[in-house]
Protein backbone atom coordinates (compact mmCIF):
# COMPACT_ATOMS: atom_id res chain seq x y z
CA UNK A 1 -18.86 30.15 -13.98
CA UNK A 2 -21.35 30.34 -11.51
CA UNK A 3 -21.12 29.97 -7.64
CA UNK A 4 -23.70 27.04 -7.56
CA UNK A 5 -21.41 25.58 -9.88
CA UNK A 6 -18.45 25.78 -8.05
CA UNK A 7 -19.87 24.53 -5.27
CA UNK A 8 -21.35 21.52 -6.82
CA UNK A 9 -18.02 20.58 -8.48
CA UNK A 10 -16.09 20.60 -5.06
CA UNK A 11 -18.84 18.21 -3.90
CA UNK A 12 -18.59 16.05 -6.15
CA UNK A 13 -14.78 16.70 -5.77
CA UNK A 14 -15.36 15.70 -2.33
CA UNK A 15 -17.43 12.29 -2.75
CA UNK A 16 -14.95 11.03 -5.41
CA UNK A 17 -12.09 11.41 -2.76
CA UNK A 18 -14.49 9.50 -0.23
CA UNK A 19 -15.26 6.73 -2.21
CA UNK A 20 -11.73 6.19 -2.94
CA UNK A 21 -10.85 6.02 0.68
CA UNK A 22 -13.91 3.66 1.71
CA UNK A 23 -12.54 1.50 -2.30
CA UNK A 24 -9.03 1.39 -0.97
CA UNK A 25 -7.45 -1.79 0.81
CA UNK A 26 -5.01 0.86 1.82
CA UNK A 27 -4.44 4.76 1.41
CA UNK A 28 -1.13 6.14 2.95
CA UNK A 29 -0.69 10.06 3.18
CA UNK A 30 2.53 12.21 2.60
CA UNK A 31 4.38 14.91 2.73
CA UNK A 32 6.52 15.48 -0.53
CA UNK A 33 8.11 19.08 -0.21
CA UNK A 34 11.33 19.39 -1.00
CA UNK A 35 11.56 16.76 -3.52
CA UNK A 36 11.92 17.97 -7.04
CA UNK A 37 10.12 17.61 -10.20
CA UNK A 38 12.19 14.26 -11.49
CA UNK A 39 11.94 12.94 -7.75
CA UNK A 40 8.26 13.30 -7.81
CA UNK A 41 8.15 12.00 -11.66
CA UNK A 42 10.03 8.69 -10.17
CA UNK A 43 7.72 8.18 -7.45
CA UNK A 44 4.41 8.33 -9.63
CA UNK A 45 6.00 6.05 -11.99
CA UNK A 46 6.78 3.35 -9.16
CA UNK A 47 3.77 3.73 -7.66
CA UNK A 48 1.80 3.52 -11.27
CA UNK A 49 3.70 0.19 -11.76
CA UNK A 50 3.11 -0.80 -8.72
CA UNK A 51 -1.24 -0.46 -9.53
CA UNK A 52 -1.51 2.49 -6.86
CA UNK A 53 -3.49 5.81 -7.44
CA UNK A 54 -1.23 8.83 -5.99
CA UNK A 55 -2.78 12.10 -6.06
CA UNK A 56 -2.36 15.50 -4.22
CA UNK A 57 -6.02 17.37 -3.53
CA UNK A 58 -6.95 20.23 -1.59
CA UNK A 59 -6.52 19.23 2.19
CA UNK A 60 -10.08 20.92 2.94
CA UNK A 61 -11.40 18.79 -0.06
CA UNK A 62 -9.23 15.76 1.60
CA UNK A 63 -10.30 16.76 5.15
CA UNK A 64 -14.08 16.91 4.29
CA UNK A 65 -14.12 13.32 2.44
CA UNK A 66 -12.41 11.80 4.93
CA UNK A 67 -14.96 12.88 7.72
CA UNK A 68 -17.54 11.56 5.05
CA UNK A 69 -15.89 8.42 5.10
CA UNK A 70 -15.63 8.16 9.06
CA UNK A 71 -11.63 8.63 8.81
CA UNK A 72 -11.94 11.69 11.00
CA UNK A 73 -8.57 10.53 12.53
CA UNK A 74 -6.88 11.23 9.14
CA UNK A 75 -7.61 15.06 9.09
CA UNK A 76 -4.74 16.35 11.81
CA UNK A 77 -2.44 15.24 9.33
CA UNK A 78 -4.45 17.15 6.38
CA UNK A 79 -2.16 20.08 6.51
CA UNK A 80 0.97 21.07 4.43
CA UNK A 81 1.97 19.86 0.49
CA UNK A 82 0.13 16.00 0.91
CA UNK A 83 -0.13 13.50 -1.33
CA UNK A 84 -2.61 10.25 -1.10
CA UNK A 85 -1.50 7.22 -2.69
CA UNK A 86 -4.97 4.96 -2.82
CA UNK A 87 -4.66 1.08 -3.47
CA UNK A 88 -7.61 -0.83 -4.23
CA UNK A 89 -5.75 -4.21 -5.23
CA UNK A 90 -2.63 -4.84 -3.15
CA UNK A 91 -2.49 -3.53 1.03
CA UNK A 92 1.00 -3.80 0.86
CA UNK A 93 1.80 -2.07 -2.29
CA UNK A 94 1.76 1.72 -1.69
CA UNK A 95 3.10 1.04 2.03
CA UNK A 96 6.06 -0.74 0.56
CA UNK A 97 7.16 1.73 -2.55
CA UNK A 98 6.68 4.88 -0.10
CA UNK A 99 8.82 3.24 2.52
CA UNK A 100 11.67 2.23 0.22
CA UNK A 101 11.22 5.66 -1.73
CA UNK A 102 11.68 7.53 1.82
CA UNK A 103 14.95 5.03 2.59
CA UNK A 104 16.18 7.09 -0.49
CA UNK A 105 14.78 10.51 -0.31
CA UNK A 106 14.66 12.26 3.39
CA UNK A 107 12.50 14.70 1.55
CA UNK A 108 9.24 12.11 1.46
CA UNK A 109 7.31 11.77 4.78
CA UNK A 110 4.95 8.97 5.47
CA UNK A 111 2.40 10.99 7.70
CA UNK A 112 -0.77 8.88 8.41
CA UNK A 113 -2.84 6.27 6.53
CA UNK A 114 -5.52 3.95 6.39
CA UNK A 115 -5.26 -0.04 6.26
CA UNK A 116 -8.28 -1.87 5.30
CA UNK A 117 -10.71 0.93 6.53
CA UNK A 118 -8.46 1.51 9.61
CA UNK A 119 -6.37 4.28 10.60
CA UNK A 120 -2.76 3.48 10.92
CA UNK A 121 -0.16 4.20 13.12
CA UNK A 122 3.51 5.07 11.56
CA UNK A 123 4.66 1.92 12.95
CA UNK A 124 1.75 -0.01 11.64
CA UNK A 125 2.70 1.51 8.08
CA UNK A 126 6.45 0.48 8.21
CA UNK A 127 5.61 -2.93 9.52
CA UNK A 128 3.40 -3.55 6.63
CA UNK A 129 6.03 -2.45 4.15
CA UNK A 130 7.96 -4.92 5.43
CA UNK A 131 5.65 -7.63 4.00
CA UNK A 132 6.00 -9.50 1.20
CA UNK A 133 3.46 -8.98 -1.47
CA UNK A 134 0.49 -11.19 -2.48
CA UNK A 135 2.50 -13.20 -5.05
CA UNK A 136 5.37 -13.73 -2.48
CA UNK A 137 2.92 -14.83 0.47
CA UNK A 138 1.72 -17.30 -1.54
CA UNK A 139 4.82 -18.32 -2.75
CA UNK A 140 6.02 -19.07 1.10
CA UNK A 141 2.60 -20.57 1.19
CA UNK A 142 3.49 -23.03 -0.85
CA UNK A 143 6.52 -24.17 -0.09
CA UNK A 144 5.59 -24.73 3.57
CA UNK A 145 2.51 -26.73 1.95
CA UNK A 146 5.29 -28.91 -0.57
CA UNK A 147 7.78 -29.34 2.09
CA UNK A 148 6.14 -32.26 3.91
CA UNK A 149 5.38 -33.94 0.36
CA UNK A 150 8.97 -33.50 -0.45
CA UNK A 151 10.52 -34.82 2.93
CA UNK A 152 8.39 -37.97 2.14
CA UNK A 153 9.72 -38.68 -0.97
CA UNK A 154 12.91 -37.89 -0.09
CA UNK A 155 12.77 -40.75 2.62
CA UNK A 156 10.30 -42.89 0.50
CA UNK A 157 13.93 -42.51 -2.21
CA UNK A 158 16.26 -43.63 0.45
CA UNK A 159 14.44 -46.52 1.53
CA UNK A 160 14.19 -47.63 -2.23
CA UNK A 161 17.87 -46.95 -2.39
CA UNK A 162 18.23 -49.15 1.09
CA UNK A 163 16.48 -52.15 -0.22
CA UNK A 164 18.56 -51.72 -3.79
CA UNK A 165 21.97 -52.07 -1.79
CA UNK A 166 20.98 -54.86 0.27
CA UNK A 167 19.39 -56.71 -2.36
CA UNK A 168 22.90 -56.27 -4.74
């Protein structure tokens, strides 16, 4: 194989990694030594389930698309065995199976990531896992929005039953 080839593969290498961190809602880096081969196998299959892209690239190749995609901030943690997990549906999702996975295994590291175009802090990260997901925000959502309904018709009920008594 050529050298022109080579060269034009890691570009394109490159741009694909780029456009998935501009096409994420959220991208969350770590470090995964010292888990083994069925630990590793466990985690891909949550985060598969879970609709999240998880990947391990050269960190040069990593480092270089992330400058492309003005994530500069993301490249001091470009160093050592990293996986990205990429999710272009659901914010919460890769925050939230990385987070519980780590409760489990002290070998997985959360190291950096990116919310919504946004470099995030640790903190940031955890605090997002925390959140429900979209089905269960809109599932609070709702009941706050049925509560009022249903406190009416529960008193709308015990008038009825009020009137009922005192007309027996």
């Amino acid at each position: 194989m050529s050298n022109s080839n080579i060269i034009e593969q890691k570009k394109q290498l490159v741009q694909e990694i780029a456009d998935k961190f501009r096409a994420s809602q959220s991208t969350i880096l770590v470090n995964y030594r010292g888990l083994d081969v069925a630990e590793v196998t466990e985690l891909r299959k949550q985060l598969r389930e879970a609709g999240v892209d998880f990947k391990v690239y050269k960190n040069s190749m990593s480092r270089r698309a992330a400058e492309a995609a003005e994530l500069g901030d993301l490249t001091e943690s470009l160093v050592g065995p990293t996986a990205i997990a990429f999710s272009n549906e659901d914010v919460v999702a890769p925050a939230k199976v990385l987070n519980n996975f780590a409760k489990e295994h002290d070998a997985l590291e959360i190291k950096a990531g990116v919310i919504e175009g946004t470099t995030a802090t640790l903190e940031q990260i955890k605090e997002l896992a925390e959140l429900p997901n979209y089905e269960g925000m809109v599932s609070m959502l709702l009941s706050v929005l049925q509560a009022p309904i249903r406190n009416f018709a529960y008193a709308a009920k015990s008038i009825a039953d009020q009137k009922e008594e005192q007309g027996a």
